[in-house]
Protein backbone atom coordinates (compact mmCIF):
# COMPACT_ATOMS: atom_id res chain seq x y z
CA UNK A 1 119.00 84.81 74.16
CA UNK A 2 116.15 82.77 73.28
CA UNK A 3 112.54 84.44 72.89
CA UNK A 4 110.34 85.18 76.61
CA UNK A 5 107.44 86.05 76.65
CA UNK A 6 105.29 87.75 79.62
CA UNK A 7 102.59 86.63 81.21
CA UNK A 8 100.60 86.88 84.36
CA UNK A 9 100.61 84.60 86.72
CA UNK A 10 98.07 83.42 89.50
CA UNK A 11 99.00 85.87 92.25
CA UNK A 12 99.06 88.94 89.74
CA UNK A 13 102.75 88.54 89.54
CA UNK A 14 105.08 88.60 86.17
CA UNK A 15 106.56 85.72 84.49
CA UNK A 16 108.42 84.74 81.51
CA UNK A 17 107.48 81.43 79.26
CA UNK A 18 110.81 80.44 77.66
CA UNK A 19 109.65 79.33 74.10
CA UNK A 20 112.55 77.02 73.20
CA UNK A 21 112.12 75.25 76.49
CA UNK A 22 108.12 75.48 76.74
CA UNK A 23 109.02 76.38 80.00
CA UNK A 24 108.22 79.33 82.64
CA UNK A 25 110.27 81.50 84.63
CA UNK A 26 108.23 80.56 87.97
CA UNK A 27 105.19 78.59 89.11
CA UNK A 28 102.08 79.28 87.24
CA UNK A 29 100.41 79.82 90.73
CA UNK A 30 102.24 82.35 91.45
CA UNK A 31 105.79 84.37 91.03
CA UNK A 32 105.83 86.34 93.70
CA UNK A 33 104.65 84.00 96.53
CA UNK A 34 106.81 81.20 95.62
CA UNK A 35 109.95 82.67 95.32
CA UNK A 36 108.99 84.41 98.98
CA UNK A 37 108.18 80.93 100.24
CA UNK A 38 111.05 78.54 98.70
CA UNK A 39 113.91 81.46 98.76
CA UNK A 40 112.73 83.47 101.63
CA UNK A 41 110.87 81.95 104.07
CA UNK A 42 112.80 78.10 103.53
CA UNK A 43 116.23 79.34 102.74
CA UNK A 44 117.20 82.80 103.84
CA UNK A 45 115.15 83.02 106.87
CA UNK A 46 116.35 80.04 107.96
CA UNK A 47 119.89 81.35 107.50
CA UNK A 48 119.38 84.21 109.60
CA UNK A 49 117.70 82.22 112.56
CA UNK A 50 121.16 80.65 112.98
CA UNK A 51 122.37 83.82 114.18
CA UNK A 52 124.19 85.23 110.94
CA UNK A 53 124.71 89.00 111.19
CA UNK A 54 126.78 88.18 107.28
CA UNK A 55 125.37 85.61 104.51
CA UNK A 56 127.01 84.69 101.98
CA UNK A 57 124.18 83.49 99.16
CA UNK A 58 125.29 81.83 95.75
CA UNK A 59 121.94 82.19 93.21
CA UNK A 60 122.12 79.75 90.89
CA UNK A 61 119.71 81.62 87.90
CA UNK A 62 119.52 84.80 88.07
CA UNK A 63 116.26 85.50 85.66
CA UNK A 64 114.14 88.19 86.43
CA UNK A 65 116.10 89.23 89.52
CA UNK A 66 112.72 88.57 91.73
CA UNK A 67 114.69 86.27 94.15
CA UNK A 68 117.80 88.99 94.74
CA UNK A 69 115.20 91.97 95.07
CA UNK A 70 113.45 90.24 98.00
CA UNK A 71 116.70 89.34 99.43
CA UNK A 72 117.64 92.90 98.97
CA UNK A 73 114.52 93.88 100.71
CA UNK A 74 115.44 91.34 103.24
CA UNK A 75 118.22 92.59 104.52
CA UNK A 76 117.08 95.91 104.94
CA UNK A 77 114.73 94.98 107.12
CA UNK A 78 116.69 92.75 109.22
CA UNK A 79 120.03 94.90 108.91
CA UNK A 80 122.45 91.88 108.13
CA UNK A 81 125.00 92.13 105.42
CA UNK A 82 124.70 89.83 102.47
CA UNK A 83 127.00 89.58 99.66
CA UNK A 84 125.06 87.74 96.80
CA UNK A 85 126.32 86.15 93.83
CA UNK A 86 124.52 85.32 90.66
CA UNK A 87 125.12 83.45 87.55
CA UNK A 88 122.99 83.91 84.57
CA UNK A 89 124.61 83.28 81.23
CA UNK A 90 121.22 84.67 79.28
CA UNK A 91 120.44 88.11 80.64
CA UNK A 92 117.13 89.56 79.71
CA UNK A 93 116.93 92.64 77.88
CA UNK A 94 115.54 95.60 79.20
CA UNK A 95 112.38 96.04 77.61
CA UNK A 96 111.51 92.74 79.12
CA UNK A 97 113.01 93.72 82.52
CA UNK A 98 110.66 96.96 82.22
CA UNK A 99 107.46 94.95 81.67
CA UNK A 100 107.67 93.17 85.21
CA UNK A 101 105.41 93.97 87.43
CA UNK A 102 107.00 93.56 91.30
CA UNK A 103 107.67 96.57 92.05
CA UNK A 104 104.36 98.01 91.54
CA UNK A 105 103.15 94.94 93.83
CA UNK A 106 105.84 95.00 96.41
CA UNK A 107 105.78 99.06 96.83
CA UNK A 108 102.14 99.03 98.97
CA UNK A 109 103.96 96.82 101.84
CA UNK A 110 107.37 98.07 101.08
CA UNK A 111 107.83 101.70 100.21
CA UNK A 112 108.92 103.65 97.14
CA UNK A 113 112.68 103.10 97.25
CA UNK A 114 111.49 99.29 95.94
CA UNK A 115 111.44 100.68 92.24
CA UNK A 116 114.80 102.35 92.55
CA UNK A 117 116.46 99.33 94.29
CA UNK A 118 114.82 96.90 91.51
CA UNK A 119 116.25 98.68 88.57
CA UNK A 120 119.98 99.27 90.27
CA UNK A 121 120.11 95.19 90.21
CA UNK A 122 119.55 95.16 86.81
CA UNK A 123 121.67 98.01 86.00
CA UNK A 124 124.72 97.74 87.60
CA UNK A 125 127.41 96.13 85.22
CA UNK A 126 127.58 92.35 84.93
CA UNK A 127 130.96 90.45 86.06
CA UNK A 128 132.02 93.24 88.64
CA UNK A 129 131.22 93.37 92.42
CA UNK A 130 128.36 96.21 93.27
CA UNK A 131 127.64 97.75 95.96
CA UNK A 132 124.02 97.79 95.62
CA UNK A 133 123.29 99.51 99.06
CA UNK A 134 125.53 99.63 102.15
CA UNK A 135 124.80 96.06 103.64
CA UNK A 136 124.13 94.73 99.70
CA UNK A 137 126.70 93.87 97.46
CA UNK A 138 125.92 92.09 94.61
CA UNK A 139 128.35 90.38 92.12
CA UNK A 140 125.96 88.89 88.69
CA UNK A 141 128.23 86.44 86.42
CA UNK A 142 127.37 86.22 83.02
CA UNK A 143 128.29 83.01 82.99
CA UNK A 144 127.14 79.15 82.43
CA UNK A 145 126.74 76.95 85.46
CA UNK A 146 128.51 74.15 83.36
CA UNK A 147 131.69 76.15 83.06
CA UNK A 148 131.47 78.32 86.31
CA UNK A 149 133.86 77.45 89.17
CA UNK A 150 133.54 78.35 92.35
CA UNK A 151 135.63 79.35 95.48
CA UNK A 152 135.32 75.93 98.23
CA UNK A 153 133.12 77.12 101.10
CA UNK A 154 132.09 80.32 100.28
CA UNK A 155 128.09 80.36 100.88
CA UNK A 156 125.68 79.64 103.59
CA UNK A 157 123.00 79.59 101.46
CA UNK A 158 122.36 78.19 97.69
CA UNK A 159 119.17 79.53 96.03
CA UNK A 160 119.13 76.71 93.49
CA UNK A 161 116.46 78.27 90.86
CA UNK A 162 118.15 76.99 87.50
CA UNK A 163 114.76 75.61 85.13
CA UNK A 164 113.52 72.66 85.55
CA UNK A 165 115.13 69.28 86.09
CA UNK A 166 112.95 67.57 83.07
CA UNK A 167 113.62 70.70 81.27
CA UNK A 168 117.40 71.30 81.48
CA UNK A 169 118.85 68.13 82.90
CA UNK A 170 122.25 68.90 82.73
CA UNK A 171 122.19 71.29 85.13
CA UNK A 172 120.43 68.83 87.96
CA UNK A 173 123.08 66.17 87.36
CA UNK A 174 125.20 64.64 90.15
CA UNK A 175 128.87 66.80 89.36
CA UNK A 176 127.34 70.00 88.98
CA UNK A 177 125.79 69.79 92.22
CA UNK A 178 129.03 68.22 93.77
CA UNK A 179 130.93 71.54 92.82
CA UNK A 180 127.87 73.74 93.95
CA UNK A 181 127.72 71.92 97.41
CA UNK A 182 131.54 71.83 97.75
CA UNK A 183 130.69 76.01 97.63
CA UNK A 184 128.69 75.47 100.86
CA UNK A 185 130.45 75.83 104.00
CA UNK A 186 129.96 73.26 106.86
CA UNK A 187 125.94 74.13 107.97
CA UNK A 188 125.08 75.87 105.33
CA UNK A 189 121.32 75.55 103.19
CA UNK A 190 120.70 74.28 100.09
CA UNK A 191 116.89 75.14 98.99
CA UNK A 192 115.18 74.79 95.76
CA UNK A 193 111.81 74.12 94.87
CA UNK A 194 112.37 71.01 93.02
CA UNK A 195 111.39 67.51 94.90
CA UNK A 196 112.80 64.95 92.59
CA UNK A 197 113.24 62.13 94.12
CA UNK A 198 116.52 61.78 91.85
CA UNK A 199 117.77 65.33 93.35
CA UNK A 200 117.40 64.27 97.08
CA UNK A 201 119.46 60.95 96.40
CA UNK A 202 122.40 62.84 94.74
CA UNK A 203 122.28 65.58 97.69
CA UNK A 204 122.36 62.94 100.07
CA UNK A 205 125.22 61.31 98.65
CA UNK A 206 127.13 64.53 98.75
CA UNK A 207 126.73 64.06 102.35
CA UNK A 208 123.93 66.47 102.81
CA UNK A 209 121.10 66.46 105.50
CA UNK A 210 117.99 66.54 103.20
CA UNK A 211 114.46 67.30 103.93
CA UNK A 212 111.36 67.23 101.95
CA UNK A 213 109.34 70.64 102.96
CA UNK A 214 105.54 71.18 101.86
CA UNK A 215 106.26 73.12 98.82
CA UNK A 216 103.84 76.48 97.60
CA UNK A 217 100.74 77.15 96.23
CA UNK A 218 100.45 74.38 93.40
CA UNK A 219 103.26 72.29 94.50
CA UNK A 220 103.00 69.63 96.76
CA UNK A 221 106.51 69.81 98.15
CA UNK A 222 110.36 71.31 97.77
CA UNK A 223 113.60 70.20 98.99
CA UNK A 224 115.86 71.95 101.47
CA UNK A 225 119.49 70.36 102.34
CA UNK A 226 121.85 71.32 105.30
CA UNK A 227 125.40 70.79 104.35
């Protein structure tokens, strides 16, 4: 893969700055509390306060795993099975994976077992389903969105957390959303933290119920979509 490097961001949390790209991992603000606010708190939460006791989520960047080990976390507080699915077609190496810092942040609030849980999603073998933890299973595809097909109506809930639209344009474009939204089933979320105004007109036209959210710390909004 192309050279990362670390770096700290405004919440004390890791992040990566792609080097090709000129382009980080997460929000400068803040790692940690934006991927709890866009993924968490916009997308999965809202998932479970239809009633789910099962949800289905379809991660579109897997990175630095930050947004499955809160969703992990997640559902071991709430109890509700979630069988998550990841594509990532760069993995990060291990020493980099080492060097982040959540677990050491999250372990205060969350216990010990945070460390353990964190490393099983990055060690488990890619292109296999895992059984990360009894109401966890975790399938990671080592494989680029552009060539990636997916099973029609499958998810309740797309974390949509590929880099940025002005970075990587390709993947924002209208018929690589099509085949992610025809993943949805009827009712389910779409949430990323992009806003562009570009983004909400192609979701629309995919027949989706958009809505413009106040975004996090250093961004003045995000989108979430209800299929």
């Amino acid at each position: 893969m192309s050279e990362v490097t670390l770096f700290e961001t405004k919440d004390g949390s890791s992040s990566l700055l792609h080097i090709e790209l000129n382009e980080t991992y997460h929000s400068t603000h803040g790692a940690l509390q934006e991927s709890i606010y866009v993924f968490i708190d916009r997308g999965f939460a809202e998932a479970l306060n239809l009633g789910k006791k099962q949800i289905s989520i379809l991660e579109i960047g897997f990175g630095t795993g930050l947004n499955a080990l809160l969703t992990l976390l997640e559902a071991q507080r709430t109890q509700v099975n979630v069988i998550y699915e990841t594509l990532e077609a760069y993995p990060l190496p291990s020493e980099i994976v080492t060097q982040l810092n959540y677990t050491q942040l999250l372990t205060d609030k969350e216990g010990p077992t945070v460390s353990p849980l964190f490393d099983s999603l990055h060690s488990v073998p890619w292109d296999g389903t895992n059984h990360v933890q009894p109401n966890f299973t975790l399938l990671k595809r080592k494989e680029d969105l552009l060539e990636a097909t997916f099973e029609i109506e499958k998810f309740d809930l797309v974390y949509y957390d590929a880099f940025a639209p002005d970075k990587q344009p390709h993947l924002w474009e209208l018929p690589i959303l099509e085949k992610v939204v025809n993943a949805l089933k009827p009712g389910g979320i779409f949430v990323t933290y992009s806003a562009k105004g570009q983004l909400r007109r192609d979701l629309i036209a995919l027949g989706l119920n958009v809505e413009k959210l106040p975004g996090p710390p250093g961004k003045r909004e995000m989108i979430r979509a209800i299929k």
